[in-house]
C-alpha atoms as a PDB file:
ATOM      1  CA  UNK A   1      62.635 126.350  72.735  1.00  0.00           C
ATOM      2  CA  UNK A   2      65.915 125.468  70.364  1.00  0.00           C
ATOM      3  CA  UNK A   3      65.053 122.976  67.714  1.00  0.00           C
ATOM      4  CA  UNK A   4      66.745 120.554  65.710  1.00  0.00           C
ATOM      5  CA  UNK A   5      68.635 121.948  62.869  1.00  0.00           C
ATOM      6  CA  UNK A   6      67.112 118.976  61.097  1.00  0.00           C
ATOM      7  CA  UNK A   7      63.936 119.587  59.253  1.00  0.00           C
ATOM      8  CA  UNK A   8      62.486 116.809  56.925  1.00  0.00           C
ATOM      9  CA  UNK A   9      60.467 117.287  54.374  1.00  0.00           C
ATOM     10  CA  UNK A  10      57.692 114.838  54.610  1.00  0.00           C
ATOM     11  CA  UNK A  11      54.800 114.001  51.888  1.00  0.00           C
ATOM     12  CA  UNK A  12      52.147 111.599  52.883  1.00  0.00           C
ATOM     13  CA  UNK A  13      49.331 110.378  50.179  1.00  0.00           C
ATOM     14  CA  UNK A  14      45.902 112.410  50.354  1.00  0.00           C
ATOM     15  CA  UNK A  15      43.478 110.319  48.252  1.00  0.00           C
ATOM     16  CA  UNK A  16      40.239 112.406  47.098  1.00  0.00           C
ATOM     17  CA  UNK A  17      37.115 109.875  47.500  1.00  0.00           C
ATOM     18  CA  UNK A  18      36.007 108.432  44.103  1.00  0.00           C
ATOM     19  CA  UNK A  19      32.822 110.599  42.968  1.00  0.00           C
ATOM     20  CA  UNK A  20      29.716 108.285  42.883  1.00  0.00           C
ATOM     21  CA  UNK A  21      28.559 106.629  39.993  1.00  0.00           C
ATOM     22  CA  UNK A  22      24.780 107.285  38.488  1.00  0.00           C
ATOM     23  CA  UNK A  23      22.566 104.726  37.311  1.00  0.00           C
ATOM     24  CA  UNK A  24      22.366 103.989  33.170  1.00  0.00           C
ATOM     25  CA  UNK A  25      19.638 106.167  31.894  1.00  0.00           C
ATOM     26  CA  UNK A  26      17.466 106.028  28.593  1.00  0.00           C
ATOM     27  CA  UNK A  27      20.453 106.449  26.062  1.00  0.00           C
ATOM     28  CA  UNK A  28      18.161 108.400  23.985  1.00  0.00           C
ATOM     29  CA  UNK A  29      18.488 111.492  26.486  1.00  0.00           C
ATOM     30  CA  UNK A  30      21.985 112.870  26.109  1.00  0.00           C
ATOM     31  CA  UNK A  31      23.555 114.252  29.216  1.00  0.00           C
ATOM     32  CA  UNK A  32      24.033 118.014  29.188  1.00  0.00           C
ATOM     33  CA  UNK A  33      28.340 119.257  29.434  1.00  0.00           C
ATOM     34  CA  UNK A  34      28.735 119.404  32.840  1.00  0.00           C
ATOM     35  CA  UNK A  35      30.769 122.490  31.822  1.00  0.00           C
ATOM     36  CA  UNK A  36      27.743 123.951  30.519  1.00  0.00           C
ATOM     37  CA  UNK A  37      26.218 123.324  33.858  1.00  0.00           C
ATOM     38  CA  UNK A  38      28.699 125.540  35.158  1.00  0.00           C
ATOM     39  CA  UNK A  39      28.764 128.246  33.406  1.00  0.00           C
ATOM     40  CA  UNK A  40      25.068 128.430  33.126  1.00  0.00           C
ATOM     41  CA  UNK A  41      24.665 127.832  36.869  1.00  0.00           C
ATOM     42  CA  UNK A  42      27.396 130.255  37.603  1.00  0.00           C
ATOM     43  CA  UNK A  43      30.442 129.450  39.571  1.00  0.00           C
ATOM     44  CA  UNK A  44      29.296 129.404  43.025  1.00  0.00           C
ATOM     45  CA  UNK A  45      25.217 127.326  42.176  1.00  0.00           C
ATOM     46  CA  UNK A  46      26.625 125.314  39.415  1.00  0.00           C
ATOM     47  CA  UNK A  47      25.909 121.362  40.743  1.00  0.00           C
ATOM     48  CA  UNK A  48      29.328 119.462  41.593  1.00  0.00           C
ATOM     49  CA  UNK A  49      30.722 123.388  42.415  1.00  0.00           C
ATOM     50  CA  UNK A  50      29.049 124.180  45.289  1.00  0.00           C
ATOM     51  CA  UNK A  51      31.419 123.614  48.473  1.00  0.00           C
ATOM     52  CA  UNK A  52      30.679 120.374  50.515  1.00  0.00           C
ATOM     53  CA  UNK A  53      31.912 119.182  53.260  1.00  0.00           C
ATOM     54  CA  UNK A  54      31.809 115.375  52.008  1.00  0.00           C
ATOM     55  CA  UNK A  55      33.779 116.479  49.076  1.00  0.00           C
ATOM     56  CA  UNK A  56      37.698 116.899  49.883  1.00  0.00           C
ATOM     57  CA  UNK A  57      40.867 116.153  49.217  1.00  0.00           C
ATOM     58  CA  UNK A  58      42.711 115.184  52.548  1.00  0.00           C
ATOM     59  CA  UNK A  59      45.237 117.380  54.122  1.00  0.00           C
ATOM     60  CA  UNK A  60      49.079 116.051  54.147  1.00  0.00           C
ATOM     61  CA  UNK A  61      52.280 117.608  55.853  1.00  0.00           C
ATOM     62  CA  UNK A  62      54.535 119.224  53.517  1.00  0.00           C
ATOM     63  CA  UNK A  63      57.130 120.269  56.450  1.00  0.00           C
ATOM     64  CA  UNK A  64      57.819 118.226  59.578  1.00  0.00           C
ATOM     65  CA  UNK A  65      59.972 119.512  62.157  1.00  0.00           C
ATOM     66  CA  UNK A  66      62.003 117.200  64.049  1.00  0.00           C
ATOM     67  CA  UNK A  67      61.661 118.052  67.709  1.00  0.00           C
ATOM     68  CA  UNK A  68      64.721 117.679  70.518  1.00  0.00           C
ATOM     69  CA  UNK A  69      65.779 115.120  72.150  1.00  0.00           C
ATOM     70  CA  UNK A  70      65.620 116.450  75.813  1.00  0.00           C
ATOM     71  CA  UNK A  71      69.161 116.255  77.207  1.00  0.00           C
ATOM     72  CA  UNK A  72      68.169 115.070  80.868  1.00  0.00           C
ATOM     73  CA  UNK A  73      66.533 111.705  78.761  1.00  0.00           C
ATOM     74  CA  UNK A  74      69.465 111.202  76.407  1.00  0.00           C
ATOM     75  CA  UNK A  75      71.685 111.197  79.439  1.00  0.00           C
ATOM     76  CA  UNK A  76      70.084 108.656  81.312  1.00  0.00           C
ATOM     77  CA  UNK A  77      68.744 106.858  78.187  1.00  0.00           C
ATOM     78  CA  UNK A  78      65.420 107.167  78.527  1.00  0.00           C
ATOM     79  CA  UNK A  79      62.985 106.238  75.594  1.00  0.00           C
ATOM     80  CA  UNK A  80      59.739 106.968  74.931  1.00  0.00           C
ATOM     81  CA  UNK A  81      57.230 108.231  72.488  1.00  0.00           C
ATOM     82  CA  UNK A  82      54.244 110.820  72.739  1.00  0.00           C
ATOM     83  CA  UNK A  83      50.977 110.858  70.697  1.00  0.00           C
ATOM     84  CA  UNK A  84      49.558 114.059  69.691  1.00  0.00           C
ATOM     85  CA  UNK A  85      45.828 115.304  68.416  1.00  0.00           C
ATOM     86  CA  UNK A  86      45.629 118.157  67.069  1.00  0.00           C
ATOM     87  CA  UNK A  87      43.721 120.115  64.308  1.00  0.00           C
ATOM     88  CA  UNK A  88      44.781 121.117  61.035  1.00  0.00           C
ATOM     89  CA  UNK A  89      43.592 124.561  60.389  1.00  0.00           C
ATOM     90  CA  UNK A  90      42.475 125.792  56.884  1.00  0.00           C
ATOM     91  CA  UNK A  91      45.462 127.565  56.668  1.00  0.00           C
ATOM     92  CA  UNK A  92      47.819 124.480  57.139  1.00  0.00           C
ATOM     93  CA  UNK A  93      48.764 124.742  61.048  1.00  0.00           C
ATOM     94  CA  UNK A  94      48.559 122.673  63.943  1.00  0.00           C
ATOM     95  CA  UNK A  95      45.708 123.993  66.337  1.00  0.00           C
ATOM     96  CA  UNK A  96      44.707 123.331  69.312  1.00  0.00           C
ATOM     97  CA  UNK A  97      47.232 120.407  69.997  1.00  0.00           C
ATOM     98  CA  UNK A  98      46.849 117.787  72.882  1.00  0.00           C
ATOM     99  CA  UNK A  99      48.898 115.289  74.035  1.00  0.00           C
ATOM    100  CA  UNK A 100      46.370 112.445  74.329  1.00  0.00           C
ATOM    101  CA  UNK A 101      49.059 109.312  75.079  1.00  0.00           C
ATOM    102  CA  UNK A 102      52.760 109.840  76.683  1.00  0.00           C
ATOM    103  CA  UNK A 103      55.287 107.549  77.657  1.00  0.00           C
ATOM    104  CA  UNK A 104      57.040 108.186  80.242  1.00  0.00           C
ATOM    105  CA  UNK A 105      54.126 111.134  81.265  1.00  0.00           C
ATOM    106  CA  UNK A 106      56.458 114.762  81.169  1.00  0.00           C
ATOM    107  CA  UNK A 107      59.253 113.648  79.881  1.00  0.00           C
ATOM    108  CA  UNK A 108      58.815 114.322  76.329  1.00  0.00           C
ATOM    109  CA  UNK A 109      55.823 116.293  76.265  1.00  0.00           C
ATOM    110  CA  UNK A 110      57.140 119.913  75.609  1.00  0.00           C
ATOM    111  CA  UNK A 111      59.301 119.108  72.921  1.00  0.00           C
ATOM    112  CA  UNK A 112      56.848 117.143  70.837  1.00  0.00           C
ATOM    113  CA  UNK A 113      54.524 119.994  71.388  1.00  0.00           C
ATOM    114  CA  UNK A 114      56.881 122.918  70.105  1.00  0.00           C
ATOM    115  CA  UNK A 115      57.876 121.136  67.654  1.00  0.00           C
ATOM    116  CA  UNK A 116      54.378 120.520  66.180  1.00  0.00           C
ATOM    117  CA  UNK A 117      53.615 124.016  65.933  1.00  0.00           C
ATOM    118  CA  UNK A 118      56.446 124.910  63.401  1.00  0.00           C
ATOM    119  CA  UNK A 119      55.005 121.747  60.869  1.00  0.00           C
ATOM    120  CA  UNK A 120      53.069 123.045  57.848  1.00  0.00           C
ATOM    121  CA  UNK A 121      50.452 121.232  55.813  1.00  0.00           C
ATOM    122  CA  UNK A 122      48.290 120.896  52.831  1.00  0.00           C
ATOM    123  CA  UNK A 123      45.259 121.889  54.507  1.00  0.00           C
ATOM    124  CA  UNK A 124      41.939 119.765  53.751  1.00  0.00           C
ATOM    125  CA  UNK A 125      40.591 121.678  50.047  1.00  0.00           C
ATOM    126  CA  UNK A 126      37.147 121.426  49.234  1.00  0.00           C
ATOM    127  CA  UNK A 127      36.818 119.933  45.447  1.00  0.00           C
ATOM    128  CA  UNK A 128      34.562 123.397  44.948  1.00  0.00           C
ATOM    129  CA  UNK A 129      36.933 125.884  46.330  1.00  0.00           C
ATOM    130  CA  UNK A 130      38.515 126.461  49.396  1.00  0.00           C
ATOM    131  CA  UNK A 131      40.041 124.413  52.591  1.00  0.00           C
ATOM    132  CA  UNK A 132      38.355 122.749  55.851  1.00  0.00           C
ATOM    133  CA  UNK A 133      39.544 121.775  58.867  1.00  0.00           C
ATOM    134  CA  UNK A 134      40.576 118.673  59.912  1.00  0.00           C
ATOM    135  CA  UNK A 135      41.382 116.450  62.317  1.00  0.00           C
ATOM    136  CA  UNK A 136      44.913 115.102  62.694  1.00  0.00           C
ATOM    137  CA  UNK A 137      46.985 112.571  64.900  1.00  0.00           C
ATOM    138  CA  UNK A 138      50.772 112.095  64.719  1.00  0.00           C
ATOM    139  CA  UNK A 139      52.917 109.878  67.230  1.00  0.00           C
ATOM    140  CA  UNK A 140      56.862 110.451  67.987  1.00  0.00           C
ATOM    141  CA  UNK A 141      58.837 107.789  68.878  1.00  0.00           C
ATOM    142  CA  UNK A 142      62.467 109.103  71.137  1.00  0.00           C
ATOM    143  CA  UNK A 143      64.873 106.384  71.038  1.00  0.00           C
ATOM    144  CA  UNK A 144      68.395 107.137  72.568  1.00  0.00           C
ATOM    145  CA  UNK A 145      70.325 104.417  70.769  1.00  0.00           C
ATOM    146  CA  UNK A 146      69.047 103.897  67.743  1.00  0.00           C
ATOM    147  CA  UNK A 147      70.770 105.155  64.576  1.00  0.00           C
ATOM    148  CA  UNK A 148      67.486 107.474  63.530  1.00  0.00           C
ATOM    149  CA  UNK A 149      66.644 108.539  67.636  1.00  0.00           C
ATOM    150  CA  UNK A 150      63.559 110.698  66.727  1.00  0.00           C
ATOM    151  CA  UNK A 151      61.667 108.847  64.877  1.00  0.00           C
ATOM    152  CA  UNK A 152      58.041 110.541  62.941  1.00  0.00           C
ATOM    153  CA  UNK A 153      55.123 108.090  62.551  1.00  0.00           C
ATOM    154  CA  UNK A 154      52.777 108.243  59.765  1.00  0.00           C
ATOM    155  CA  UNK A 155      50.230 111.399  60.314  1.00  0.00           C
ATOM    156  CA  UNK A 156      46.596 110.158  60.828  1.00  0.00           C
ATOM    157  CA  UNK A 157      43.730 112.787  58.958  1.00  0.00           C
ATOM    158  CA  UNK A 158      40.242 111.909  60.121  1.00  0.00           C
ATOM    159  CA  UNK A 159      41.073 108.471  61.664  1.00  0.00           C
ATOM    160  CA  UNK A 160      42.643 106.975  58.474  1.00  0.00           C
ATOM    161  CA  UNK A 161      46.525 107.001  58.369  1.00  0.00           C
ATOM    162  CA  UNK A 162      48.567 107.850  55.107  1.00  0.00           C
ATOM    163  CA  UNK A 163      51.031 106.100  53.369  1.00  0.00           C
ATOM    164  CA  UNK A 164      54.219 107.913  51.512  1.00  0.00           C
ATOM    165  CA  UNK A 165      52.646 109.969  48.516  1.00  0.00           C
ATOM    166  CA  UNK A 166      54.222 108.868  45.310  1.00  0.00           C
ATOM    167  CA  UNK A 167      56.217 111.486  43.113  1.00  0.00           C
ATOM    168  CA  UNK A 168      54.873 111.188  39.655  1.00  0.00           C
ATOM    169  CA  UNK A 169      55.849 113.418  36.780  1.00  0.00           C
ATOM    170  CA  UNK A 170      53.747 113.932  33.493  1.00  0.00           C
ATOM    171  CA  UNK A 171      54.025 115.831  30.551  1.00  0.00           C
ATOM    172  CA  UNK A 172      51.054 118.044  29.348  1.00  0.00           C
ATOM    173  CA  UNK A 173      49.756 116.043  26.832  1.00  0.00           C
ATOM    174  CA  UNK A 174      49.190 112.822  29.272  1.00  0.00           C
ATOM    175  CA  UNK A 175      47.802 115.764  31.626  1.00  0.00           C
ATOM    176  CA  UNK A 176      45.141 116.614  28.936  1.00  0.00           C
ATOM    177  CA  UNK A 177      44.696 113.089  28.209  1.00  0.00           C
ATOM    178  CA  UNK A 178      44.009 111.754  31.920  1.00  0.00           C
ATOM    179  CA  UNK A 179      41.668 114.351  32.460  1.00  0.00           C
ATOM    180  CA  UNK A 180      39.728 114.478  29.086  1.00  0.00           C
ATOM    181  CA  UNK A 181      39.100 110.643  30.330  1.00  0.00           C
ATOM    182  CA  UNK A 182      38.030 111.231  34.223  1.00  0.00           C
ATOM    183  CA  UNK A 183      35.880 113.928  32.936  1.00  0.00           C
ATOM    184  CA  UNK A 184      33.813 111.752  30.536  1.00  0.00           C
ATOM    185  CA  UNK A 185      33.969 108.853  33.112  1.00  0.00           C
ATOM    186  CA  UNK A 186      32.616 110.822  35.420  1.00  0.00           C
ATOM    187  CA  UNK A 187      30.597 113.480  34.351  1.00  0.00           C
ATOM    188  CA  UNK A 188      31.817 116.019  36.632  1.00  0.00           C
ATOM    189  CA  UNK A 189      34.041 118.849  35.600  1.00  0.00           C
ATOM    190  CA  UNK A 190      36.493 119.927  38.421  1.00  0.00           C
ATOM    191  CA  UNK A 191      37.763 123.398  38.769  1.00  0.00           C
ATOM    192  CA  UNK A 192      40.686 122.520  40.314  1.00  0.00           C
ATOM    193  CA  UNK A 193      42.251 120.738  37.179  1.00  0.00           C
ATOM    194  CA  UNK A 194      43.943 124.019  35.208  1.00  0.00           C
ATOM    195  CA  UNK A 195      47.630 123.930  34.307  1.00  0.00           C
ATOM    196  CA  UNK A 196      49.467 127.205  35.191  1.00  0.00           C
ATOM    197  CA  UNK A 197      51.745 128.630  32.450  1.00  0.00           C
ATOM    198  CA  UNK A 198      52.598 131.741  34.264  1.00  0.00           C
ATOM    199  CA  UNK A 199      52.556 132.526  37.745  1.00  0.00           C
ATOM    200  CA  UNK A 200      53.129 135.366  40.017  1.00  0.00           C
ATOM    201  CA  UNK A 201      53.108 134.851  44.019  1.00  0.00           C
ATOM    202  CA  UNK A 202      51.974 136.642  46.153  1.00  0.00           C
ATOM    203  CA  UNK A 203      54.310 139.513  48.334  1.00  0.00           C
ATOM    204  CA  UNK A 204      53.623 138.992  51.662  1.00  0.00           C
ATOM    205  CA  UNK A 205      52.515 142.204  53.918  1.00  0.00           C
ATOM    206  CA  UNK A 206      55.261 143.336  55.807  1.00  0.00           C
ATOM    207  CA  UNK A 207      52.782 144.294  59.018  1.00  0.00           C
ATOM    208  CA  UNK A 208      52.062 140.547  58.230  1.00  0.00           C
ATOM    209  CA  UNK A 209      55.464 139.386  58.804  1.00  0.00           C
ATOM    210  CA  UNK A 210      56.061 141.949  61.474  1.00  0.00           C
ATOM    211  CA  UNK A 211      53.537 140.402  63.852  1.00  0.00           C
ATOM    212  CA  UNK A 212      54.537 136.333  62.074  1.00  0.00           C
ATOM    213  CA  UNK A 213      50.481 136.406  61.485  1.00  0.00           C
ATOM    214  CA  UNK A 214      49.834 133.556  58.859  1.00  0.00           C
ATOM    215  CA  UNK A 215      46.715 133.352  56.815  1.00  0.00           C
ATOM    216  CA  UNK A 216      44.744 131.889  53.387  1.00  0.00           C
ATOM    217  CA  UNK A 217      42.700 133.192  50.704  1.00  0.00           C
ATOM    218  CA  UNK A 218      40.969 131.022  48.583  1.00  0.00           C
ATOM    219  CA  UNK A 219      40.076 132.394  45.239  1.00  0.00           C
ATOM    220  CA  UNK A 220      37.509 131.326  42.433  1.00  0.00           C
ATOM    221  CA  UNK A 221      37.514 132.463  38.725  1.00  0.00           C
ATOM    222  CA  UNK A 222      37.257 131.686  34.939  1.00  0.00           C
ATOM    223  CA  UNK A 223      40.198 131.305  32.538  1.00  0.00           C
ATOM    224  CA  UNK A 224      39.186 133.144  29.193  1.00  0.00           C
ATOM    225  CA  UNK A 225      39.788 131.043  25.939  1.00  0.00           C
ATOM    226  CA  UNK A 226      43.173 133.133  25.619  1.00  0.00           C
ATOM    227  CA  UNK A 227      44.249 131.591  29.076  1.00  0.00           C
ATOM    228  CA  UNK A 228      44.189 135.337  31.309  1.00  0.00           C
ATOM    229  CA  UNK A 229      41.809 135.351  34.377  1.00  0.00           C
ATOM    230  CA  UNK A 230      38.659 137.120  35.124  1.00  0.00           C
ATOM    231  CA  UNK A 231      35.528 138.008  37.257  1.00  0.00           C
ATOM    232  CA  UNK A 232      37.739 136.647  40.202  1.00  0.00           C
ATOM    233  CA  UNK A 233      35.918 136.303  43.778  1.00  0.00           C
ATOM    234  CA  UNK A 234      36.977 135.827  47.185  1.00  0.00           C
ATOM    235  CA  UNK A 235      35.411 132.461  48.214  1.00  0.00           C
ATOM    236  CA  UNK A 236      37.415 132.173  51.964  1.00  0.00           C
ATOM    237  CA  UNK A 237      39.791 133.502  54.156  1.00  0.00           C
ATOM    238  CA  UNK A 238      41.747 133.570  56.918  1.00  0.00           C
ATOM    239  CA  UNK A 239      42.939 137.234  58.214  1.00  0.00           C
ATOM    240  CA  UNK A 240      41.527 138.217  54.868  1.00  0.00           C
ATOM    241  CA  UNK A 241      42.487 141.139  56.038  1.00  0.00           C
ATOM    242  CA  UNK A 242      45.839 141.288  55.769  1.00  0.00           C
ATOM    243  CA  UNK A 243      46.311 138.752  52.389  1.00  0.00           C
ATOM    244  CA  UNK A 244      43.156 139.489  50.184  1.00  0.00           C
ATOM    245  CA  UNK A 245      44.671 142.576  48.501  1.00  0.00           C
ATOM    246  CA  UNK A 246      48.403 140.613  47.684  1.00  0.00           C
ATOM    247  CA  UNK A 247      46.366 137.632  47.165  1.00  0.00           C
ATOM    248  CA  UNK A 248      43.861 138.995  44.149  1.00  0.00           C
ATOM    249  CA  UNK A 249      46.577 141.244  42.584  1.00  0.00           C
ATOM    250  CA  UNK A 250      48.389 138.166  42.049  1.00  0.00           C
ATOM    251  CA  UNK A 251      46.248 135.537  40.792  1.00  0.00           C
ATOM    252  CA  UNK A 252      44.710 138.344  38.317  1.00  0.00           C
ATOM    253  CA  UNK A 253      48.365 138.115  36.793  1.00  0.00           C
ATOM    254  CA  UNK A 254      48.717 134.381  35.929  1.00  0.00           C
ATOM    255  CA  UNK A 255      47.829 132.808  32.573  1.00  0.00           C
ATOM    256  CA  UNK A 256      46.451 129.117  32.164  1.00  0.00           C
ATOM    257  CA  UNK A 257      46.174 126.393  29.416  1.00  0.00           C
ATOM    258  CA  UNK A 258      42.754 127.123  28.132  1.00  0.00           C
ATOM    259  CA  UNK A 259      40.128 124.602  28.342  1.00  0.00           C
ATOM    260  CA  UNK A 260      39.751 123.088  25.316  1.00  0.00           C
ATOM    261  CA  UNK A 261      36.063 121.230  23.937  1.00  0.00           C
ATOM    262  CA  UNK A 262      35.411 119.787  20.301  1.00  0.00           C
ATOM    263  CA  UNK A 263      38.423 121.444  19.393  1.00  0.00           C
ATOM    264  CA  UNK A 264      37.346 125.329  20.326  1.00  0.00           C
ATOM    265  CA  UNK A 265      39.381 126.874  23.367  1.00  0.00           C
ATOM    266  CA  UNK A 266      36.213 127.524  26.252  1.00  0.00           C
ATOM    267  CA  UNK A 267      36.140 129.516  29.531  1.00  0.00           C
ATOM    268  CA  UNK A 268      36.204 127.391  32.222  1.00  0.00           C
ATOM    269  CA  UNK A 269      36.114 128.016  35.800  1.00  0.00           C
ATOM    270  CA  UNK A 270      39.103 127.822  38.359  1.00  0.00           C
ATOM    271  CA  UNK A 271      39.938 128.054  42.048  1.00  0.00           C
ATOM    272  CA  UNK A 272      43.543 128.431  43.600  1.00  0.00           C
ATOM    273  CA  UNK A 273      44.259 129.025  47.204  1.00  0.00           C
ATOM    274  CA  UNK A 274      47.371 130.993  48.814  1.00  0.00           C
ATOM    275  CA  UNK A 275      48.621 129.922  51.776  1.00  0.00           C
ATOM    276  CA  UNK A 276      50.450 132.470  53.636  1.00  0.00           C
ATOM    277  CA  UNK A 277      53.204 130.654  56.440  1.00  0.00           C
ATOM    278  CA  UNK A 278      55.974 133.112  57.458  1.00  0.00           C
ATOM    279  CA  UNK A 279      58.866 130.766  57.903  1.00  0.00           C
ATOM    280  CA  UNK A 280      58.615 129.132  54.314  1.00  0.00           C
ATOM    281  CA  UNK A 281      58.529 132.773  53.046  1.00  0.00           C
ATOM    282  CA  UNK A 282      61.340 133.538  55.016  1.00  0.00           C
ATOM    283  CA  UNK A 283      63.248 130.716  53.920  1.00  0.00           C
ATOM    284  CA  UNK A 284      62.477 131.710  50.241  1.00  0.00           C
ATOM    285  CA  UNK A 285      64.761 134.603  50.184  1.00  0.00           C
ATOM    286  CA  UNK A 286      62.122 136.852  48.592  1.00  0.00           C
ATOM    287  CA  UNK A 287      61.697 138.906  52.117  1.00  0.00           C
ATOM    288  CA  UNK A 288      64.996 140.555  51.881  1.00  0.00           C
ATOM    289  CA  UNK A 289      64.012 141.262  48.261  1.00  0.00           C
ATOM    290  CA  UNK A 290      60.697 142.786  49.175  1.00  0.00           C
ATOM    291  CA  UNK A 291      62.148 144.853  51.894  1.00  0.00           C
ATOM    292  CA  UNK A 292      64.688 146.070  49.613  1.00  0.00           C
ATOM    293  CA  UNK A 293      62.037 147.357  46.961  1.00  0.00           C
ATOM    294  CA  UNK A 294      60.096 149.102  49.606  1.00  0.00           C
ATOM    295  CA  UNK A 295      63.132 150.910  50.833  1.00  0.00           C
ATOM    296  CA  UNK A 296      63.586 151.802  47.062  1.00  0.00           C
ATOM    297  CA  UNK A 297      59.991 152.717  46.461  1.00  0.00           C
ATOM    298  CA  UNK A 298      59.929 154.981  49.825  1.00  0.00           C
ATOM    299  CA  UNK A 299      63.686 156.463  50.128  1.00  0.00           C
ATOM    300  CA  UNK A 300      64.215 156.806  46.178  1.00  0.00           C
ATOM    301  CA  UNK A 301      65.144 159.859  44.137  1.00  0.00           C
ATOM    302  CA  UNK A 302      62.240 161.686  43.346  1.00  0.00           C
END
């Protein structure tokens, strides 16, 4: 199938649910640092780090593709729109897509479908560590004489549509600030809230590319007080595989803003997850550089 040359860049809001609120105690009991629960715990048993299901931050598309208008329709000026279900897998695909509603039946069924399969996502994160699947619902509205003829309604995750997500920009102090206040509101530390000063991505395996095999690795670890990583574990994967080893030699490269409590810089823990979609790689320009090293690496002077 040839697609549009048009591809939109779409961003839809994913609200996390609000954590639930305890009961006032006996103020003469102080509350242990839930950061102390976490490190004492460990990563993985620590309480509000374990991975549950009820705890997630809603997947949103990143990349929409905008399928064709079949020519036979925009002849005869046909309209129409299909409605597709689908799952978003915890690498950020469309799975196992159905068309549940069309109108006209097989007229624009194929296209909507193809197209589908080339939009990435945000996939579903756990607010442990790690991504879930979910279940997703978009509807595609072909109109032959309108100025915008394919028109992209609003994705639904679980049942609930979303609404446009808002681009906000903050410095680092207002970042500290903000979460210095949800985390004494309430009580929960969240490992997800580190700000990256250096970053290296991950190269993506040529035998990877060669077969357009896509993937995830999601990754838990602490951030020493002098902001490197350590003791970091594989928490998930898909085609582990093939991305685990590019995946860990990366993250073990990145430096963070160090936690910070009464003043003393702490270790904290952290989780990050790659995802791993070919086209967005390919579109990044670092393939041809990657290729190019290897040839260097292999055919070089010895």
């Amino acid at each position: 199938m040839k697609l549009f040359a048009v591809v939109a860049i779409v961003a839809f809001l994913a609200a996390a649910p609000s954590p639930a609120q305890e009961p006032p105690g006996d103020e003469s009991q102080v509350s242990p640092d839930p950061l102390d629960q976490v490190l004492q715990a460990g990563v993985k048993e620590a309480p509000g780090f374990a991975p549950q299901a009820s705890q997630i931050i809603d997947a949103y598309v990143t990349l929409a593709v905008t399928p064709r208008y079949p020519k036979g329709a925009l002849r005869k000026g046909v309209d129409g729109e299909v409605t597709l279900a689908f799952d978003i897998a915890k690498h950020g695909r469309a799975e196992n897509i159905e068309v549940v509603e069309a109108n006209p039946p097989d007229v624009f069924d194929d296209e909507a479908v193809d197209a589908l399969k080339y939009w990435a996502f945000s996939p579903a994160r756990l607010s442990s560590c790690g991504t879930s699947v979910q279940s997703g619902r978009v509807t595609i509205r072909f109109v032959h004489d309108a100025e915008q003829q394919i028109q992209l309604l609003p994705l639904v995750v679980n049942q609930i549509p979303q609404l446009p997500r808002p681009q906000q920009e903050t410095t680092l102090e207002e970042f500290r600030h903000e979460q210095a206040a949800m985390m004494s509101s309430t009580g929960e530390y969240d490992p997800r809230n580190n700000v990256a000063t250096y970053r290296v991505q991950p190269e993506f395996p040529i035998r990877a590319l060669d077969r357009r095999k896509e993937g995830m690795v999601a990754l838990s670890f602490m951030i020493e007080p002098d902001g490197s990583v350590s003791d970091v574990e594989v928490v998930d994967t898909v085609a582990g595989s093939l991305f685990q080893r590019p995946s860990l030699s990366a993250i073990r490269q990145w430096t963070f803003e160090p936690r910070v409590r009464d003043g003393k810089r702490v270790r904290a823990p952290a989780c990050h997850e790659f995802i791993f979609h070919v086209d967005e790689y390919e579109r990044s320009g670092r393939l041809n550089r990657q290729r190019e090293e290897g040839n260097i690496r292999t055919f070089g002077p010895n």
